[in-house]
C-alpha atoms as a PDB file:
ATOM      1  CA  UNK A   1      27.926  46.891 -65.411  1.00  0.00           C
ATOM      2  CA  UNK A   2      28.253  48.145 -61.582  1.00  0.00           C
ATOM      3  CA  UNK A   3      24.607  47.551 -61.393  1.00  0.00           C
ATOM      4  CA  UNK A   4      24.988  44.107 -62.230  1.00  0.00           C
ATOM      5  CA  UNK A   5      27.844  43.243 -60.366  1.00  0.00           C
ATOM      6  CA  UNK A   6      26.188  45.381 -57.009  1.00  0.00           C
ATOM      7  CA  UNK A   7      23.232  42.861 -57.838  1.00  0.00           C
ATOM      8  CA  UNK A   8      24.946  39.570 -58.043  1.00  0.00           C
ATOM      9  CA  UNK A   9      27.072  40.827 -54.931  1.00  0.00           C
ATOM     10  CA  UNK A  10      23.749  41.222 -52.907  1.00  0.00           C
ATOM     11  CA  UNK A  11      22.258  37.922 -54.099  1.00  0.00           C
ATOM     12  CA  UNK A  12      25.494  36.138 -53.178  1.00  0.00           C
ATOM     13  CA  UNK A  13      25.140  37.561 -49.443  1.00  0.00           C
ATOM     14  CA  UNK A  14      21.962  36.362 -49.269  1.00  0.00           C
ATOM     15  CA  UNK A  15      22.443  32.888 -49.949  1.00  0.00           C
ATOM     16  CA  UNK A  16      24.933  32.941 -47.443  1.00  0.00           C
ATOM     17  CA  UNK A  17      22.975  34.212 -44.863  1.00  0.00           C
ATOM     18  CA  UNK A  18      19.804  32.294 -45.595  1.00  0.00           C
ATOM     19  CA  UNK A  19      22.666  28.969 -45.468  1.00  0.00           C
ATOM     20  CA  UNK A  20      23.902  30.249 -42.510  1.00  0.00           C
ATOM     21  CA  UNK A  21      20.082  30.556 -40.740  1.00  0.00           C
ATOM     22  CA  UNK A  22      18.824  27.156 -41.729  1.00  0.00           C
ATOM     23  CA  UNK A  23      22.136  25.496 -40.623  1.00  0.00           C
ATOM     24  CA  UNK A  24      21.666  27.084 -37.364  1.00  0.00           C
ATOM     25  CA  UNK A  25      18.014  25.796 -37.220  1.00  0.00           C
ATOM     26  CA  UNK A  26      19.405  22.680 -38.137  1.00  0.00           C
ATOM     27  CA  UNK A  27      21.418  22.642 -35.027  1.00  0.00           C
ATOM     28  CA  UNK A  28      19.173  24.191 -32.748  1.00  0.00           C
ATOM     29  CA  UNK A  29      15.436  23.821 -32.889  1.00  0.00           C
ATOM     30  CA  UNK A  30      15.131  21.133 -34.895  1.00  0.00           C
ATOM     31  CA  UNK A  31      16.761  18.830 -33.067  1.00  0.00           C
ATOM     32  CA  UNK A  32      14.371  19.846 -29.751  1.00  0.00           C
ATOM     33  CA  UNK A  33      11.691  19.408 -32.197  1.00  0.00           C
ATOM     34  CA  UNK A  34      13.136  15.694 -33.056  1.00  0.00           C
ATOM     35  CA  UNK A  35      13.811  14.965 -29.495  1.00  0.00           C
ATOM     36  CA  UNK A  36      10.181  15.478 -28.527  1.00  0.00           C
ATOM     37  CA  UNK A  37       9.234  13.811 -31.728  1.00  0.00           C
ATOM     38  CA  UNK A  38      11.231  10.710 -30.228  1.00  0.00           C
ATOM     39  CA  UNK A  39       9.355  11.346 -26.684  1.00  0.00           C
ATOM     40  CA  UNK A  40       5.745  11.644 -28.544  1.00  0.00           C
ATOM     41  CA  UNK A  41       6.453   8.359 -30.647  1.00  0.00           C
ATOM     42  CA  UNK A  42       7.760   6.550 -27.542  1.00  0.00           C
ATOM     43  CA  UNK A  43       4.547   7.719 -25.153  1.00  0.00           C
ATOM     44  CA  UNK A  44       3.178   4.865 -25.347  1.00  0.00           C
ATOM     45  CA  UNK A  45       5.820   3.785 -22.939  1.00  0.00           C
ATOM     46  CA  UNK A  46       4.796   6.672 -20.489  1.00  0.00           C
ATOM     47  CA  UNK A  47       1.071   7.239 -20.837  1.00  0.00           C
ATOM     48  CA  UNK A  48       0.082   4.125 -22.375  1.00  0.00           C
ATOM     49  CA  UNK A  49      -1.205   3.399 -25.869  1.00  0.00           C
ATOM     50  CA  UNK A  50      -1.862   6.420 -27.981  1.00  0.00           C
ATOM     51  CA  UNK A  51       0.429   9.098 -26.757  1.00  0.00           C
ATOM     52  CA  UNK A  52      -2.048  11.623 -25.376  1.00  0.00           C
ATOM     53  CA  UNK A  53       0.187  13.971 -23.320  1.00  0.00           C
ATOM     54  CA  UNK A  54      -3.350  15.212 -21.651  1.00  0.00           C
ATOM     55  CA  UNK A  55      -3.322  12.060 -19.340  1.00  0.00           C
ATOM     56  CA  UNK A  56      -0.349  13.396 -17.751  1.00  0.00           C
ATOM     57  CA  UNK A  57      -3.154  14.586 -15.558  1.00  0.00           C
ATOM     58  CA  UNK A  58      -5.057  11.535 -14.812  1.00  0.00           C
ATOM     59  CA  UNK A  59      -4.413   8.582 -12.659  1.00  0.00           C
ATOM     60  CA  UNK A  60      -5.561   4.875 -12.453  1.00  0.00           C
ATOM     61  CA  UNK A  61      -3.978   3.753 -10.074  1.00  0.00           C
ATOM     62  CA  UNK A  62      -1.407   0.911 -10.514  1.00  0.00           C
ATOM     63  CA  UNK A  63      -2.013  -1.809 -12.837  1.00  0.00           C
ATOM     64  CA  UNK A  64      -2.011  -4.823 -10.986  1.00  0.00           C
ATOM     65  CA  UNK A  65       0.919  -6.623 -13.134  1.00  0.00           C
ATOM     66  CA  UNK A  66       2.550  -3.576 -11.183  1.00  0.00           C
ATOM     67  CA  UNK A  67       3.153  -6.126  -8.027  1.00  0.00           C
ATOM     68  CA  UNK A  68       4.678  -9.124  -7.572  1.00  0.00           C
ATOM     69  CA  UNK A  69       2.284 -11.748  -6.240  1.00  0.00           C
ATOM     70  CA  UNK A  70       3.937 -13.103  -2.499  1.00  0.00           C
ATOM     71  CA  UNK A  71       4.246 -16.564  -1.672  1.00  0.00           C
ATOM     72  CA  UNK A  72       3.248 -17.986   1.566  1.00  0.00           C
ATOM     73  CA  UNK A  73       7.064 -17.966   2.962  1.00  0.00           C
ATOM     74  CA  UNK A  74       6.846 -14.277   2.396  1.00  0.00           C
ATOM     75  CA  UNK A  75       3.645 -13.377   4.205  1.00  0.00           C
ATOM     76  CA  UNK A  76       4.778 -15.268   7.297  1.00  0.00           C
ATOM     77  CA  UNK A  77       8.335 -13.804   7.652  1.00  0.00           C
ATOM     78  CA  UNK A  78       9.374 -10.589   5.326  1.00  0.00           C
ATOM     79  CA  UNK A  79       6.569  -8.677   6.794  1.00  0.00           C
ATOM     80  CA  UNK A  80       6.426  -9.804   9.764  1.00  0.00           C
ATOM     81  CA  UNK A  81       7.779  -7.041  12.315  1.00  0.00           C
ATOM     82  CA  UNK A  82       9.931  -7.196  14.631  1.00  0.00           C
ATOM     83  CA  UNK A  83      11.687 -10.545  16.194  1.00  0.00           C
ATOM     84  CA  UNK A  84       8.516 -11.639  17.867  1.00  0.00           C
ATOM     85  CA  UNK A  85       8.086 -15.878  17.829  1.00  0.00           C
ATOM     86  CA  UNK A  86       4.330 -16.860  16.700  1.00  0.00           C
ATOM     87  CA  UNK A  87       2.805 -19.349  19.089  1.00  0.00           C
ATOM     88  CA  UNK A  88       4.151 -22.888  18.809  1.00  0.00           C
ATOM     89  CA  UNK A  89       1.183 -24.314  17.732  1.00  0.00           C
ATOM     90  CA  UNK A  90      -2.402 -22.326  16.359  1.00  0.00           C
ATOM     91  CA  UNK A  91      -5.995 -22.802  17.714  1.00  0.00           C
ATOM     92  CA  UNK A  92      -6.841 -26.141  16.824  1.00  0.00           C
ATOM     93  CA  UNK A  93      -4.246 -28.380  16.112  1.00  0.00           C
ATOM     94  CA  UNK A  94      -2.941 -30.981  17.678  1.00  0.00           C
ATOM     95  CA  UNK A  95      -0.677 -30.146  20.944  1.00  0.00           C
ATOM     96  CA  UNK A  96      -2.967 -26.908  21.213  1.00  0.00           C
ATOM     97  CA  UNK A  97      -5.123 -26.299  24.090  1.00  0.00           C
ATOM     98  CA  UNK A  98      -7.664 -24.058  22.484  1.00  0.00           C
ATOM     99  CA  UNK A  99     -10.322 -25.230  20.240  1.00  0.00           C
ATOM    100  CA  UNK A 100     -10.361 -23.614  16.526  1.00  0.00           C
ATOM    101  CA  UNK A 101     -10.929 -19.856  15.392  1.00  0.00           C
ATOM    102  CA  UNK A 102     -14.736 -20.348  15.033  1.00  0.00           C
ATOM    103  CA  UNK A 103     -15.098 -21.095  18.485  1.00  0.00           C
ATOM    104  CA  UNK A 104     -13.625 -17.164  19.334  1.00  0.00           C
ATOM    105  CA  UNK A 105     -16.373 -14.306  19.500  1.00  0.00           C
ATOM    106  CA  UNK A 106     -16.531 -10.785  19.002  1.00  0.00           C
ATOM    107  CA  UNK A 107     -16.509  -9.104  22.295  1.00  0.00           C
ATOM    108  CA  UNK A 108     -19.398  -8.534  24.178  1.00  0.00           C
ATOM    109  CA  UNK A 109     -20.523  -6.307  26.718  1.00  0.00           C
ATOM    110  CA  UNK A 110     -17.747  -5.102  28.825  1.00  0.00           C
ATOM    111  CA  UNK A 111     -14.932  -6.421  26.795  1.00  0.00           C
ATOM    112  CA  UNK A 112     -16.335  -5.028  23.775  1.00  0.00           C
ATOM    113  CA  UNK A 113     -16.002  -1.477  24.978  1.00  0.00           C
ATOM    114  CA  UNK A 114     -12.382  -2.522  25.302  1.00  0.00           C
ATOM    115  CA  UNK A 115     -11.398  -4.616  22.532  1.00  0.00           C
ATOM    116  CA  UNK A 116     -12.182  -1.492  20.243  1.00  0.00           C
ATOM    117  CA  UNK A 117     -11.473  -1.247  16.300  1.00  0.00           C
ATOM    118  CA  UNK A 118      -7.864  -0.060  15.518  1.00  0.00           C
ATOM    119  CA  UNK A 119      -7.839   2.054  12.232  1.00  0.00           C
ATOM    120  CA  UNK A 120      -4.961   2.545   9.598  1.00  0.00           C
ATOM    121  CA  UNK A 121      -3.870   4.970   6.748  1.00  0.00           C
ATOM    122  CA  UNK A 122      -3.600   4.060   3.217  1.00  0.00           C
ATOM    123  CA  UNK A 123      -0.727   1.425   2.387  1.00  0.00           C
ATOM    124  CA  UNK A 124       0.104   1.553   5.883  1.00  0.00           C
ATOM    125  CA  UNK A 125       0.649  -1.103   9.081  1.00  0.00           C
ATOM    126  CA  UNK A 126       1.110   1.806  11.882  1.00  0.00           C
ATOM    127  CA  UNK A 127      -1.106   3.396  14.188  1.00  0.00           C
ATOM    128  CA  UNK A 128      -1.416   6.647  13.957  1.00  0.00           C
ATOM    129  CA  UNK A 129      -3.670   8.117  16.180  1.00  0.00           C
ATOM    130  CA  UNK A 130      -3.837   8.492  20.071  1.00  0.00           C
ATOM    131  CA  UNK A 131      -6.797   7.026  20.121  1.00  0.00           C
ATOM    132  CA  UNK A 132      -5.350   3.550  18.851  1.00  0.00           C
ATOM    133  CA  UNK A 133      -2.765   3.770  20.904  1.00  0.00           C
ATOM    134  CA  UNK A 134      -5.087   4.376  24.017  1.00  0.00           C
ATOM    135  CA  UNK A 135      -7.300   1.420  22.663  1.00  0.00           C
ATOM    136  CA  UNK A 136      -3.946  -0.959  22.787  1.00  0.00           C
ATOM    137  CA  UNK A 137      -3.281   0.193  25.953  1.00  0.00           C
ATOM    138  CA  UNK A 138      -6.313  -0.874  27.566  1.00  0.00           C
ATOM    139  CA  UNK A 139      -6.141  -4.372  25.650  1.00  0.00           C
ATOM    140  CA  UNK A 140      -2.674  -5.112  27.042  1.00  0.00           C
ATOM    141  CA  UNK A 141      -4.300  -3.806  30.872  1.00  0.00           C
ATOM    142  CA  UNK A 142      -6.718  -5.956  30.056  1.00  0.00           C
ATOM    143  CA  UNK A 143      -5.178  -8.537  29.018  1.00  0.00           C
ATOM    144  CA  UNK A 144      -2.612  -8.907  32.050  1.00  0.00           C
ATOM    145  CA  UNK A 145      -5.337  -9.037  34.585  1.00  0.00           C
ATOM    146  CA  UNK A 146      -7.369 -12.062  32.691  1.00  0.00           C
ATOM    147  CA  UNK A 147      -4.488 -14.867  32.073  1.00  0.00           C
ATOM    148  CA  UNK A 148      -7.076 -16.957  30.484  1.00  0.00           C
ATOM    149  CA  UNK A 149      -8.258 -15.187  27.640  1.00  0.00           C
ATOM    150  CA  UNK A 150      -6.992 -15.464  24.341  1.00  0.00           C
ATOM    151  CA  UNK A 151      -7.031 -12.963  21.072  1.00  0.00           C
ATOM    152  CA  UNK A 152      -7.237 -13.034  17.137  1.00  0.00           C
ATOM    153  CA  UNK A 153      -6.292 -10.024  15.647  1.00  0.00           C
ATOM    154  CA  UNK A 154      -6.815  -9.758  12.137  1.00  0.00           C
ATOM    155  CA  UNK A 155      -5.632  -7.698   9.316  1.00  0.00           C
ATOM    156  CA  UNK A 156      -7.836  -5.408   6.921  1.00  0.00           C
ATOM    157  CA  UNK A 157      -7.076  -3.591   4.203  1.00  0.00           C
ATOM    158  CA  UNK A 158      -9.582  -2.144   1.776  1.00  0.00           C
ATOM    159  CA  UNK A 159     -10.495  -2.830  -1.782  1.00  0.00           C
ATOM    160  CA  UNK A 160      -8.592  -1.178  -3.325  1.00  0.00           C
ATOM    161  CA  UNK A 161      -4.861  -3.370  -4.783  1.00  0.00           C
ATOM    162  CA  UNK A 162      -4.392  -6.949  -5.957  1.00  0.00           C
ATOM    163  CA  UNK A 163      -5.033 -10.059  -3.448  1.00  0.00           C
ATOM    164  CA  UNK A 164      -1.935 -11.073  -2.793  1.00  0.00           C
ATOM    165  CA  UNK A 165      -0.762  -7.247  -1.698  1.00  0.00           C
ATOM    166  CA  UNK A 166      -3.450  -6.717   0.843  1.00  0.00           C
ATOM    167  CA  UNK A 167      -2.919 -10.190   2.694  1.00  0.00           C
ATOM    168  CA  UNK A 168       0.745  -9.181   2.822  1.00  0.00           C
ATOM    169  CA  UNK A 169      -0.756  -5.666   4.309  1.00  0.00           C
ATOM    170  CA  UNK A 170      -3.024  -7.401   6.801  1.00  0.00           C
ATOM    171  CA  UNK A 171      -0.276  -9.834   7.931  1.00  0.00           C
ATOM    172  CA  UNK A 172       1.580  -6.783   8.656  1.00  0.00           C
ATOM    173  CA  UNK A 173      -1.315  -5.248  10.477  1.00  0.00           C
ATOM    174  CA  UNK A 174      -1.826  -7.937  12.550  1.00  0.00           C
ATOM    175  CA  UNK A 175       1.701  -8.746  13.435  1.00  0.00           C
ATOM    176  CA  UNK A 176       2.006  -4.756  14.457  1.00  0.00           C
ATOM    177  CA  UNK A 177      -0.462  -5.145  17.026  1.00  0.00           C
ATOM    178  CA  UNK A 178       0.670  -8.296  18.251  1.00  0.00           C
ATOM    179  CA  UNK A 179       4.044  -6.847  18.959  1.00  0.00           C
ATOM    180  CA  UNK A 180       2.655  -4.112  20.575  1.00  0.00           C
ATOM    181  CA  UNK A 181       0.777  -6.351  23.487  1.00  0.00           C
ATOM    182  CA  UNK A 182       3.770  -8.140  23.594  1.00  0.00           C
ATOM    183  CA  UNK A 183       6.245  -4.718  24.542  1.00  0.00           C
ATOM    184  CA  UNK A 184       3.454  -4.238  26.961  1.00  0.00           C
ATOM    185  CA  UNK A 185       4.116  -7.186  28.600  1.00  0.00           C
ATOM    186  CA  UNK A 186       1.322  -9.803  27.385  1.00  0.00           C
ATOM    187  CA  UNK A 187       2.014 -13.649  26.700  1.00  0.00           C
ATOM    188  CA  UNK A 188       2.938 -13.857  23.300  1.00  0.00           C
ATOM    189  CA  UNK A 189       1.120 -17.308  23.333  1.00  0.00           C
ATOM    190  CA  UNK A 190      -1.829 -15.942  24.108  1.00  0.00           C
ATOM    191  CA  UNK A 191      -2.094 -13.422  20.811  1.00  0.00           C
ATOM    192  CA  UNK A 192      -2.590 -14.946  17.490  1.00  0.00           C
ATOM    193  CA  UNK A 193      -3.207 -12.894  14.150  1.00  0.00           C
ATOM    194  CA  UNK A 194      -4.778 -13.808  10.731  1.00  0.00           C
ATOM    195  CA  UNK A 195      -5.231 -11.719   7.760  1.00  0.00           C
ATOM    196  CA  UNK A 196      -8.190 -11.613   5.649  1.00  0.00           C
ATOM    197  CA  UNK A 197      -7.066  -8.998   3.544  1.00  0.00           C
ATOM    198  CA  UNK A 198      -9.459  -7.321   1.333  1.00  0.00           C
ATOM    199  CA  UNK A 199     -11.898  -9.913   2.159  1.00  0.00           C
ATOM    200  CA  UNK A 200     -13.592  -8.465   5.249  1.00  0.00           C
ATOM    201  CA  UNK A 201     -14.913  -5.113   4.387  1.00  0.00           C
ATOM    202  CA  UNK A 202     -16.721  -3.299   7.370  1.00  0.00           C
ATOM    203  CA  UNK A 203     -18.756  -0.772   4.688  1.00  0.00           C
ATOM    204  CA  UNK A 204     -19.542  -2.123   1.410  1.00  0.00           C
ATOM    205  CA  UNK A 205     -19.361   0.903   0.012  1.00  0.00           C
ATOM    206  CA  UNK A 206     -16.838   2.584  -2.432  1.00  0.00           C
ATOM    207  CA  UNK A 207     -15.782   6.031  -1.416  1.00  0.00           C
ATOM    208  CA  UNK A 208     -12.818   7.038   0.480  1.00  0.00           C
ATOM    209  CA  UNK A 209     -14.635   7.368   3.263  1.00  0.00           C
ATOM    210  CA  UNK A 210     -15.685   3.385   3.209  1.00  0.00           C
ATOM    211  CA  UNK A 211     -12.000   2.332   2.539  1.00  0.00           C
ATOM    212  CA  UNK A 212     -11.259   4.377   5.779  1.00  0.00           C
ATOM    213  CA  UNK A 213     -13.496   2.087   7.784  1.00  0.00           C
ATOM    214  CA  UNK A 214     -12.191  -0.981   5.916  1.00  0.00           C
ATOM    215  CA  UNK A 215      -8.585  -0.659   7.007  1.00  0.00           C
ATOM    216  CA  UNK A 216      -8.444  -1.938  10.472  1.00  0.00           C
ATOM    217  CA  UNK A 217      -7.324  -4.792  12.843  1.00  0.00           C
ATOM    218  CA  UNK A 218     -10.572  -6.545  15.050  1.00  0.00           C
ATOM    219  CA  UNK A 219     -10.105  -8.676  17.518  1.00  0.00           C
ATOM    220  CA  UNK A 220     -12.033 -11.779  18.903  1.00  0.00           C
ATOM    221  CA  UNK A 221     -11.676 -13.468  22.276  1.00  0.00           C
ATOM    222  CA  UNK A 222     -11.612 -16.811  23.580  1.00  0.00           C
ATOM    223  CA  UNK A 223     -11.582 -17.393  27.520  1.00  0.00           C
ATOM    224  CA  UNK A 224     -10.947 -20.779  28.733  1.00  0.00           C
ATOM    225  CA  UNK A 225     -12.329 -21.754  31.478  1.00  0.00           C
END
């Protein structure tokens, strides 16, 4: 009789405790295990469709539904920089005295050791480098000693984002160095920028080190005589 009651004593403490363990599971690990359960179904959201936690370490790049196309309103005055005034009128229309872009030229001989390539980082509108710096330098000397030349500088970018992002970019390029002449003390009437975006590549190519060459401002002259 002690037997049995020592038995059903020793069953009865381990229910409990076996109760006790998988109520504490409950509470404990198996909710982390349903919280990443919710994370795993919901990856889609995060790594896109299927849920494969390995592309944590790849990248893409952003898809372009990622950016908000710009209007022409935006181009001309949101990323513009600084308080600078554009020109009153542009090459070629009426009240202008200069004829049309196509009638500027790259620079040639003596200006074209002058009017140098400016180069830019990735996603960026700011000159970096001494060398740039030098280069704008010169251009505003320049500049200031030949009243009757006028400049395009255009934007660059390279291939790499939608359309409507890179012209934005360019525009920015382009209005950078524009401001810069004009600090320096060059007619702001006498500068006028364009953007071509990602139109324009310099190297055709598509490694970084093409995109580097890619993301620039040029220049072209026009000297009235």
């Amino acid at each position: 009789m002690k037997k049995s009651y020592l038995f059903v004593t020793l069953m009865c403490s381990l229910t409990c405790l076996l109760v006790t363990g998988c109520k504490k599971k409950n509470n404990g690990v198996w909710d982390d295990n349903q919280s990443m359960g919710n994370y795993k179904r919901g990856s889609s959201n995060y790594w896109g469709e299927g849920g494969d936690l390995a592309q944590e370490n790849r990248f893409s790049g952003p898809a372009n539904e990622d950016f908000i196309p710009l209007k022409d309103e935006d181009l001309q005055s949101a990323f513009a920089d600084g308080a600078i005034p554009q020109p009153k009128h542009s090459p070629g229309e009426p009240g202008s005295n200069l004829p049309g872009l196509d009638q500027f030229h790259a620079p040639m001989g003596e200006q074209a050791a002058i009017f140098r390539n400016v180069y830019f980082n990735t996603d960026d509108h700011i000159l970096r480098g001494a060398e740039y710096m030098s280069t704008v330098d010169r251009i505003a000397s320049y500049l200031k000693s030949h009243p009757n030349v006028y400049i395009f500088v255009s934007g660059n970018c390279d291939e790499r984002g939608p359309e409507a992002y890179n012209l934005a970019l360019g525009t920015r390029r382009a209005n950078y160095i524009r401001t810069m002449l004009v600090q320096k003390g060059v007619d702001l009437n006498r500068i006028h920028t364009i953007s071509y975006g990602k139109e324009r590549p310099e190297d055709m190519g598509h490694s970084p080190e093409s995109w580097s060459k890619n993301r620039r401002a040029e220049f072209k002259i026009y000297e009235r005589q």
